[in-house]
N, C-alpha and C. Protein backbone atom coordinates (compact mmCIF):
# COMPACT_ATOMS: atom_id res chain seq x y z
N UNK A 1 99.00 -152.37 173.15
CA UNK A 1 99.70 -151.35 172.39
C UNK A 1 100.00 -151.88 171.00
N UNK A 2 99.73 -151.03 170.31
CA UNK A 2 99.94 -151.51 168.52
C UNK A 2 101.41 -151.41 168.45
N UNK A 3 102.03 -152.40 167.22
CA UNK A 3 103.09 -152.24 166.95
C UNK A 3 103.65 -150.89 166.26
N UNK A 4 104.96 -150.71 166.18
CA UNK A 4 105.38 -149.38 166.06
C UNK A 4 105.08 -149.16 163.87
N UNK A 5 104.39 -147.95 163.78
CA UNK A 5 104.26 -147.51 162.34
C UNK A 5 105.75 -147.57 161.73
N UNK A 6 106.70 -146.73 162.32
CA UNK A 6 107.85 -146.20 161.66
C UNK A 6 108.66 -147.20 162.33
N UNK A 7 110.01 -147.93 161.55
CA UNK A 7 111.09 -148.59 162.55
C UNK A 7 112.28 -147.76 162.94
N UNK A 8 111.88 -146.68 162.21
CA UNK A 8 113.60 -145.28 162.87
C UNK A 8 112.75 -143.99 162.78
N UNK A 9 113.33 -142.64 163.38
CA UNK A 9 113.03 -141.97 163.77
C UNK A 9 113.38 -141.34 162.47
N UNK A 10 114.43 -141.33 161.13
CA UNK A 10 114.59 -140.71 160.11
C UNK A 10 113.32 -140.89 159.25
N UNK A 11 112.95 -142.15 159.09
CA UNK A 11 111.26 -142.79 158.09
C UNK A 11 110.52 -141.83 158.53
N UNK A 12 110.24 -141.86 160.05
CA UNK A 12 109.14 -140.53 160.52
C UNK A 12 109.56 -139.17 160.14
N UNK A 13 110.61 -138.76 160.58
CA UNK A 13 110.90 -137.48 160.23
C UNK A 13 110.52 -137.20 158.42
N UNK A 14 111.05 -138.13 157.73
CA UNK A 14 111.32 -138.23 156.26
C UNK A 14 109.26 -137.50 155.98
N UNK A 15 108.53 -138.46 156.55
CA UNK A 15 107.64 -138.37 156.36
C UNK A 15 106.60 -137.50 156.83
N UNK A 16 107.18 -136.78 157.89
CA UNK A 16 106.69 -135.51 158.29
C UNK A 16 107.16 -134.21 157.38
N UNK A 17 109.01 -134.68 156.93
CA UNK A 17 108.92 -133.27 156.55
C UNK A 17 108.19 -133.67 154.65
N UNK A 18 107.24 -134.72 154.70
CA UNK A 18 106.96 -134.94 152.98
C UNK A 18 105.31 -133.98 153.51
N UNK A 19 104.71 -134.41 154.64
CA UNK A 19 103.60 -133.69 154.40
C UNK A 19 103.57 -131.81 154.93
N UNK A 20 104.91 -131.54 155.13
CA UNK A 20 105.02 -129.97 155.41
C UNK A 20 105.18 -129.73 153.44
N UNK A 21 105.82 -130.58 153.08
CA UNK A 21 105.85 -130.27 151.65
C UNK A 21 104.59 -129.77 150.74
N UNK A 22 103.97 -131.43 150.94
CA UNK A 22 102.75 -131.38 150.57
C UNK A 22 101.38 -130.74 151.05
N UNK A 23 101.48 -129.85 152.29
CA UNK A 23 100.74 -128.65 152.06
C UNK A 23 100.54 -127.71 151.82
N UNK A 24 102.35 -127.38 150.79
CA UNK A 24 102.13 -126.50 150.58
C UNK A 24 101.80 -126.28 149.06
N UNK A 25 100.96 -126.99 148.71
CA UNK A 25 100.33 -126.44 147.25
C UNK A 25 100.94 -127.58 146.37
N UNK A 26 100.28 -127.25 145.29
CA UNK A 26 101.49 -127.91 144.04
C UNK A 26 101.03 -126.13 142.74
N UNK A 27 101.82 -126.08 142.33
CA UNK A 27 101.56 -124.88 141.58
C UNK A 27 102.61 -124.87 140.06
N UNK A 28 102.36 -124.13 138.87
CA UNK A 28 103.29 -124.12 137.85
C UNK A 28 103.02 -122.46 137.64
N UNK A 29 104.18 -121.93 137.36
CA UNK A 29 103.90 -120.44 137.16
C UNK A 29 103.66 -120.25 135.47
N UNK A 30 103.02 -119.16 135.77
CA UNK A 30 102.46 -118.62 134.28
C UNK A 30 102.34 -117.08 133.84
N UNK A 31 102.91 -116.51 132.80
CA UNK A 31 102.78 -115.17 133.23
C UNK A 31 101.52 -114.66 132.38
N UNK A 32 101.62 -113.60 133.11
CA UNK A 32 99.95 -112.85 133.06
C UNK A 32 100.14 -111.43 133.55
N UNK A 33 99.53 -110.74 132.47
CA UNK A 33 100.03 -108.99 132.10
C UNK A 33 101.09 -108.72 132.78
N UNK A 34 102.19 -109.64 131.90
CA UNK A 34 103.61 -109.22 132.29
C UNK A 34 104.27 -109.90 133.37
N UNK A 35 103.44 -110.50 134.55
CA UNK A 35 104.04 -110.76 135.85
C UNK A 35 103.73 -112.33 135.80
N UNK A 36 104.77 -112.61 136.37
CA UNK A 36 104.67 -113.95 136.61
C UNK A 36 103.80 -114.96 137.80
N UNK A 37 103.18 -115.45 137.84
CA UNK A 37 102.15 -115.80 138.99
C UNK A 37 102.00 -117.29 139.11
N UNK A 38 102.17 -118.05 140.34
CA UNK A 38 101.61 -119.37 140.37
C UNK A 38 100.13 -119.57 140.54
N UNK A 39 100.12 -120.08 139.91
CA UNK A 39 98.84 -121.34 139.14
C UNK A 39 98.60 -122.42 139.95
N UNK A 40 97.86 -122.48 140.72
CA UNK A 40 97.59 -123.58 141.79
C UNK A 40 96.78 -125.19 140.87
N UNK A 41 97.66 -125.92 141.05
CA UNK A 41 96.23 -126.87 140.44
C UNK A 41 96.09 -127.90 141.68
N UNK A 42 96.68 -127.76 143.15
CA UNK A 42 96.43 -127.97 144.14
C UNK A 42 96.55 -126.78 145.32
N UNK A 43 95.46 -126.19 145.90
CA UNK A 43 95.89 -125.02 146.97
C UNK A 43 96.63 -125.48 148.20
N UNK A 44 97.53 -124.84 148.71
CA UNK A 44 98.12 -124.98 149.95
C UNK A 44 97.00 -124.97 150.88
N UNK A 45 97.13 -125.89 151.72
CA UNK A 45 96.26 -126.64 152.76
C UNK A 45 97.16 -125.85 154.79
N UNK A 46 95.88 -125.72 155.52
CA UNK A 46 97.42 -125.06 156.61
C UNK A 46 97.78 -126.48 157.22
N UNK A 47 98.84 -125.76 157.77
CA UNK A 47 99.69 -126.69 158.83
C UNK A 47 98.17 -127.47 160.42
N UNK A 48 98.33 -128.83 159.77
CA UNK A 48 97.28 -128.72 161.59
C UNK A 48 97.74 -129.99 162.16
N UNK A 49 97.46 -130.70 163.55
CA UNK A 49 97.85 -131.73 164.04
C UNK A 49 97.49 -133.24 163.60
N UNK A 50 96.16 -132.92 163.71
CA UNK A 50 95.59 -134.29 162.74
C UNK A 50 96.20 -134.22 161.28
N UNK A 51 95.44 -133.31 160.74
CA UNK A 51 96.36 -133.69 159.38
C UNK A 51 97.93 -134.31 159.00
N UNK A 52 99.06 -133.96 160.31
CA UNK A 52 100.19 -134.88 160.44
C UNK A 52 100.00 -136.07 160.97
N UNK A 53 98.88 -136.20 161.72
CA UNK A 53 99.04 -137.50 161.80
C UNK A 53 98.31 -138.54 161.15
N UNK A 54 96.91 -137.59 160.17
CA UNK A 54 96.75 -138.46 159.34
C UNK A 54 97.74 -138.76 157.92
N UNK A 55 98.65 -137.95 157.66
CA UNK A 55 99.64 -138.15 156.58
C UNK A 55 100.58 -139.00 156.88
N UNK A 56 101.04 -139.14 157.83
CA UNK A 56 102.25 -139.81 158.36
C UNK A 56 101.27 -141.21 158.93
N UNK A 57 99.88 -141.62 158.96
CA UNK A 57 99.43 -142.84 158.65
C UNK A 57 99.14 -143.35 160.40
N UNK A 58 98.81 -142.04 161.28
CA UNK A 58 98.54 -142.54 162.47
C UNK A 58 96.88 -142.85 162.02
N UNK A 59 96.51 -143.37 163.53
CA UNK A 59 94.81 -143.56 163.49
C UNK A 59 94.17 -142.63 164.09
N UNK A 60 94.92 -142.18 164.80
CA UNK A 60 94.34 -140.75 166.30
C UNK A 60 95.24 -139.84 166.47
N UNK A 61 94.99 -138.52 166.98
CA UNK A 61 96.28 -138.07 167.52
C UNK A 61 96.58 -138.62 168.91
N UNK A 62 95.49 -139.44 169.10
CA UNK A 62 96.33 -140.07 171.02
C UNK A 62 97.52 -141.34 170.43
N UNK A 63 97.25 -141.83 169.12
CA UNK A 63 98.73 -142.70 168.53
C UNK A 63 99.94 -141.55 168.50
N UNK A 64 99.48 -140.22 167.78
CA UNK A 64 100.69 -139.70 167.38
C UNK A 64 101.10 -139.18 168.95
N UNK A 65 100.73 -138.64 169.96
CA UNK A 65 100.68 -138.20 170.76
C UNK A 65 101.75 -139.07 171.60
N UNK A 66 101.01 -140.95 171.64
CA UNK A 66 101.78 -141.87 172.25
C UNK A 66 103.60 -142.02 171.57
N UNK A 67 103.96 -141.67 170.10
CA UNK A 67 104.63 -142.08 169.86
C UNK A 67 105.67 -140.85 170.49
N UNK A 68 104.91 -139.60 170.46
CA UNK A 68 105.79 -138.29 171.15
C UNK A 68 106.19 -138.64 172.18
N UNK A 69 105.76 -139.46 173.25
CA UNK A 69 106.42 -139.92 173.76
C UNK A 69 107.28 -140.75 174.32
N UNK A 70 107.78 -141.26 173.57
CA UNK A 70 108.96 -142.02 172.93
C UNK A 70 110.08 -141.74 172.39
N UNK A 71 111.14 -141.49 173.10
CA UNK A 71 112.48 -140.75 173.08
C UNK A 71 112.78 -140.97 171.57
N UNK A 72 112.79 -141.97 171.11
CA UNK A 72 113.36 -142.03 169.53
C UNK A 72 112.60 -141.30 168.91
N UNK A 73 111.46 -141.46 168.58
CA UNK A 73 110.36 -140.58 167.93
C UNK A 73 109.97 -139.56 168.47
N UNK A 74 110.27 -139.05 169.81
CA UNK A 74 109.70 -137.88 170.10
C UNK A 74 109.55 -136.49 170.25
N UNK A 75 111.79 -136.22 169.48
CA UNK A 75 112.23 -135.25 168.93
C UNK A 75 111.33 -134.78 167.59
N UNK A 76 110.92 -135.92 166.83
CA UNK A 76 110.64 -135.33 165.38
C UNK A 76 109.07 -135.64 165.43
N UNK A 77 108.48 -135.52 166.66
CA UNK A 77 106.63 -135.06 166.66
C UNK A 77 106.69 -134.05 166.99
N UNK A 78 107.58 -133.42 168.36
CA UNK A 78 107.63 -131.95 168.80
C UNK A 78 108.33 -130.91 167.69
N UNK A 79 109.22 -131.45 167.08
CA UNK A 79 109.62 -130.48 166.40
C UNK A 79 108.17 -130.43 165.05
N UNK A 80 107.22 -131.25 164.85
CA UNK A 80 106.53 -131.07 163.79
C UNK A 80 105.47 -130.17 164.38
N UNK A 81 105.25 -131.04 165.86
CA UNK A 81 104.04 -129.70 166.65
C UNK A 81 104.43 -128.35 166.44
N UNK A 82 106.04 -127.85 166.97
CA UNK A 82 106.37 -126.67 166.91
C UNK A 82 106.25 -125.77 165.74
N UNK A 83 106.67 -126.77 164.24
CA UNK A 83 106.13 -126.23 163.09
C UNK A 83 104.53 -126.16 163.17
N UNK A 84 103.91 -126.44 163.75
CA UNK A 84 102.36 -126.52 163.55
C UNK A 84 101.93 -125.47 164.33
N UNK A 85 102.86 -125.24 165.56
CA UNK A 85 102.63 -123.74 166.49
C UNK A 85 103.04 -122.43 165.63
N UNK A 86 104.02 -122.65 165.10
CA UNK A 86 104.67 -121.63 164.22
C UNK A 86 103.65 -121.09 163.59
N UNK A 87 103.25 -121.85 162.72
CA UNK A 87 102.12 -121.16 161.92
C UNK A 87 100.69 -120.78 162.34
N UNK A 88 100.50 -121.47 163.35
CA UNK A 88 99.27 -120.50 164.06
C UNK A 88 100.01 -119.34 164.09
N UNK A 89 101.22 -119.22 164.79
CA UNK A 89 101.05 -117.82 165.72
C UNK A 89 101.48 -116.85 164.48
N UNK A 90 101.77 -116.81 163.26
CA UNK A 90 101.78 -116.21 162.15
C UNK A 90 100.74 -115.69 161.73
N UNK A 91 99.75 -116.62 161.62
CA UNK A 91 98.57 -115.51 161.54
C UNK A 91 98.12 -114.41 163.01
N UNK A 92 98.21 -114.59 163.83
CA UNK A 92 98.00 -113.77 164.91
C UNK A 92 98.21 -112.23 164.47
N UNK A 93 99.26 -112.09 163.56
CA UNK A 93 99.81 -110.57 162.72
C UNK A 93 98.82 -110.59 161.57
N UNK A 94 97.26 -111.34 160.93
CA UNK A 94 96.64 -111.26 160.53
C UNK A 94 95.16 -110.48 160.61
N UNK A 95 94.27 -109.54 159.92
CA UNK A 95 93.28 -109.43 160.83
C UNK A 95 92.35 -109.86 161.55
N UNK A 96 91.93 -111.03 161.24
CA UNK A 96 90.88 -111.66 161.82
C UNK A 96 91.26 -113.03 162.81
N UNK A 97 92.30 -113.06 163.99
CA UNK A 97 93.04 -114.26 164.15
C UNK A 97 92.49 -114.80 165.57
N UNK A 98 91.00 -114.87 165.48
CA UNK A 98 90.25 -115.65 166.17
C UNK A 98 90.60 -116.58 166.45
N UNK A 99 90.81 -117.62 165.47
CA UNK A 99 91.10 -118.72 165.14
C UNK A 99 91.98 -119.33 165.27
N UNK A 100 93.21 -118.54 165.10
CA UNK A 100 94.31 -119.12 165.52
C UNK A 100 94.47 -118.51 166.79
N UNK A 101 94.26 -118.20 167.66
CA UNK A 101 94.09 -117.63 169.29
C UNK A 101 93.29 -118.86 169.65
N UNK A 102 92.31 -119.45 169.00
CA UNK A 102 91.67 -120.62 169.82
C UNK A 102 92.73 -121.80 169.71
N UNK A 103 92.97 -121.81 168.98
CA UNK A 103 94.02 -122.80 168.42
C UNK A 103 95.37 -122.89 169.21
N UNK A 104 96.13 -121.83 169.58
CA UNK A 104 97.23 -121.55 170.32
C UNK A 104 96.82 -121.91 171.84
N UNK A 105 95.52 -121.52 172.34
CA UNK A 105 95.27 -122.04 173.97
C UNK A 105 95.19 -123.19 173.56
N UNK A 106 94.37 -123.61 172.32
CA UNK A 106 94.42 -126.10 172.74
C UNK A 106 95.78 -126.35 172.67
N UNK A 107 96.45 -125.71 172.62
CA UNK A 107 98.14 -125.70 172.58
C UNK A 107 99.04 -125.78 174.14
N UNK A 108 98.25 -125.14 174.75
CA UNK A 108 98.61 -124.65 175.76
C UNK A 108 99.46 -123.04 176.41
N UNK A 109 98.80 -122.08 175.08
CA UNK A 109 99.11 -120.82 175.26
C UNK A 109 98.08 -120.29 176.07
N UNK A 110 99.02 -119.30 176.99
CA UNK A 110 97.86 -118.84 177.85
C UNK A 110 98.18 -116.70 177.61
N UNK A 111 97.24 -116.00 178.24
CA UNK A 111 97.33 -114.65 177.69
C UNK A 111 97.49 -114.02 178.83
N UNK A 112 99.05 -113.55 179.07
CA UNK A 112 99.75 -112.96 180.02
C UNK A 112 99.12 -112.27 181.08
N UNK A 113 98.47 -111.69 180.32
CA UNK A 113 97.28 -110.47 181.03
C UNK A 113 96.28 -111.35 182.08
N UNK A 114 96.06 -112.87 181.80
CA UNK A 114 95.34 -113.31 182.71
C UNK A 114 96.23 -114.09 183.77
N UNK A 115 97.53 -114.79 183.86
CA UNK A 115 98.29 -114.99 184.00
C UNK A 115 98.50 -113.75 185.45
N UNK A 116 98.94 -112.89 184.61
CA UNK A 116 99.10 -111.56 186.02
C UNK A 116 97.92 -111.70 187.05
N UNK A 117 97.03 -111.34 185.88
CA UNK A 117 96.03 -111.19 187.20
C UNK A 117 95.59 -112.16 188.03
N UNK A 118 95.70 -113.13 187.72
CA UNK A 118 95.75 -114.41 188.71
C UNK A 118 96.88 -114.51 189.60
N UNK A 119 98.14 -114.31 189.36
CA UNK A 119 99.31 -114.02 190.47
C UNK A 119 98.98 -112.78 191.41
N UNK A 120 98.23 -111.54 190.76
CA UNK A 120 98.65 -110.72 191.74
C UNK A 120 96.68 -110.83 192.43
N UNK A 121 96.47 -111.68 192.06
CA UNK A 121 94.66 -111.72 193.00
C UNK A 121 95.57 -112.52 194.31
N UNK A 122 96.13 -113.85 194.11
CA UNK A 122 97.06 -114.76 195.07
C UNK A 122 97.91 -113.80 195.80
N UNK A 123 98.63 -112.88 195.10
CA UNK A 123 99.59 -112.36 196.18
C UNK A 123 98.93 -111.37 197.33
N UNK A 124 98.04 -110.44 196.38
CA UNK A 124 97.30 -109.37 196.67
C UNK A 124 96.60 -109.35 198.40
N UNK A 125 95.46 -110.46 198.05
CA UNK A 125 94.28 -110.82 199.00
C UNK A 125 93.89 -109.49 198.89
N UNK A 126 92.38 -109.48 199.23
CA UNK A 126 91.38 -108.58 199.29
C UNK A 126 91.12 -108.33 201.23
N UNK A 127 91.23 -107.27 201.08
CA UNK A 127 90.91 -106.45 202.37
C UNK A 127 89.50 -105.61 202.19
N UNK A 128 88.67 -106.09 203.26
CA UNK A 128 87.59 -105.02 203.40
C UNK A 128 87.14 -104.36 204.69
N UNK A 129 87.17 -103.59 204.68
CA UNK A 129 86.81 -102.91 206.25
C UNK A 129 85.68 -101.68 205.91
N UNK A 130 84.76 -101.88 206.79
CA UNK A 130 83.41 -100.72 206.52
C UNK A 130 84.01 -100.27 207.74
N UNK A 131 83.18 -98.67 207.48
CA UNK A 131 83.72 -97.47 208.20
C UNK A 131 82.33 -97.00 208.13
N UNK A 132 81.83 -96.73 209.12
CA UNK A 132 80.64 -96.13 209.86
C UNK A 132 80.61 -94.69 209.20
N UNK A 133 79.38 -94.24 209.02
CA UNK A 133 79.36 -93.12 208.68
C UNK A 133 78.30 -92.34 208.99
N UNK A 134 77.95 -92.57 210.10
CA UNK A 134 77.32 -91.64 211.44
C UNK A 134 75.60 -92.01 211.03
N UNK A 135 75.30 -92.34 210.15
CA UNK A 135 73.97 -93.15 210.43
C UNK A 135 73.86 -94.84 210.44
N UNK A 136 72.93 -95.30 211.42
CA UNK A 136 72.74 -95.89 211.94
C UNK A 136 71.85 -96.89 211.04
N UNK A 137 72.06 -97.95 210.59
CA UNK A 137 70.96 -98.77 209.96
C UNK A 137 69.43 -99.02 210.71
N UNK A 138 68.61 -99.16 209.95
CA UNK A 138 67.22 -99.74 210.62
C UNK A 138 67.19 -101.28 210.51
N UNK A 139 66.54 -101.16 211.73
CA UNK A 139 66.96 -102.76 212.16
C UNK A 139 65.06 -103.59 211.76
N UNK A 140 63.74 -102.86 211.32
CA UNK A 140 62.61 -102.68 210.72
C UNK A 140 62.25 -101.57 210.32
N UNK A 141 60.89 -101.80 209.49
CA UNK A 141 60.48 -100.67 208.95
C UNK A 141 60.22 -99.67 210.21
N UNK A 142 59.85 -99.74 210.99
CA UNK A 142 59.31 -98.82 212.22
C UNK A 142 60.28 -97.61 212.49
N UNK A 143 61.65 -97.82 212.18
CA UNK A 143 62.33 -97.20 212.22
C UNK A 143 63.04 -96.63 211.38
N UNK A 144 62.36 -96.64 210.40
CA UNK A 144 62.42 -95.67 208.91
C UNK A 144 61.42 -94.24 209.47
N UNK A 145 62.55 -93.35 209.72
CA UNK A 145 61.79 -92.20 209.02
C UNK A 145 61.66 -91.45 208.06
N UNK A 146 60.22 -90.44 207.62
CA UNK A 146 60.66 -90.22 206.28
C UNK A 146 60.35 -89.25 206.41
């Protein structure tokens, strides 16, 4: 096991909440026909997992992952995941949110609708019973008439 990156749980936090900062843009406003508008001379980047843990100076997310679990450090990885869930599920109210739907199941979101139907297939069981209906199958061709 590698020695620990951060020696307190504030350094990490400090440094998680520097790269929620730093994705979100760097910009100077400027106005333009009248309205005022930011000017990106860096674009906001989204929220993702690797990217915290490559900012905050892990090697993998199975480091950042290991340090989550670690009571001192492991309040301020979940609370950074949860910011990182947050913003998937924000776009979901977007039109095209493929993407963040794939993103929310590697999460471990699952879609209710399948959820049900898997409880009520378990509760349910399938019943089948055939009911005769006065003809008789052929047991060979010989007994096909036509």
């Amino acid at each position: 096991m590698q020695l620990p990156i951060f020696k307190t749980a504030r350094k990490l936090a400090n440094k998680a909440q520097a790269y929620f900062r730093y994705i979100e843009g760097e910009y100077h406003p400027e106005i333009k026909s009248g309205k005022e508008q930011k000017v990106y001379s860096r674009e906001p980047e989204p929220a993702t997992i690797t990217g915290l843990a490559l900012f905050t100076g892990f090697n993998s997310r199975q480091e950042l992952e290991d340090y989550e679990q670690n009571g001192e450090f492991g309040y301020v990885i979940s609370r950074s995941r949860l910011q990182i869930e947050a913003s998937y599920e924000k776009k979901l109210h977007q039109q095209a949110p493929s993407g963040a739907v794939f993103a929310l199941k590697t999460l471990g979101w699952k879609e209710k609708s399948d959820e049900r139907l898997v409880n009520e297939t378990r509760i349910a069981g399938l019943k089948i019973e055939i009911v005769g209906s006065g003809l008789t199958t052929a047991a060979n061709e010989a007994e096909v008439m036509i």
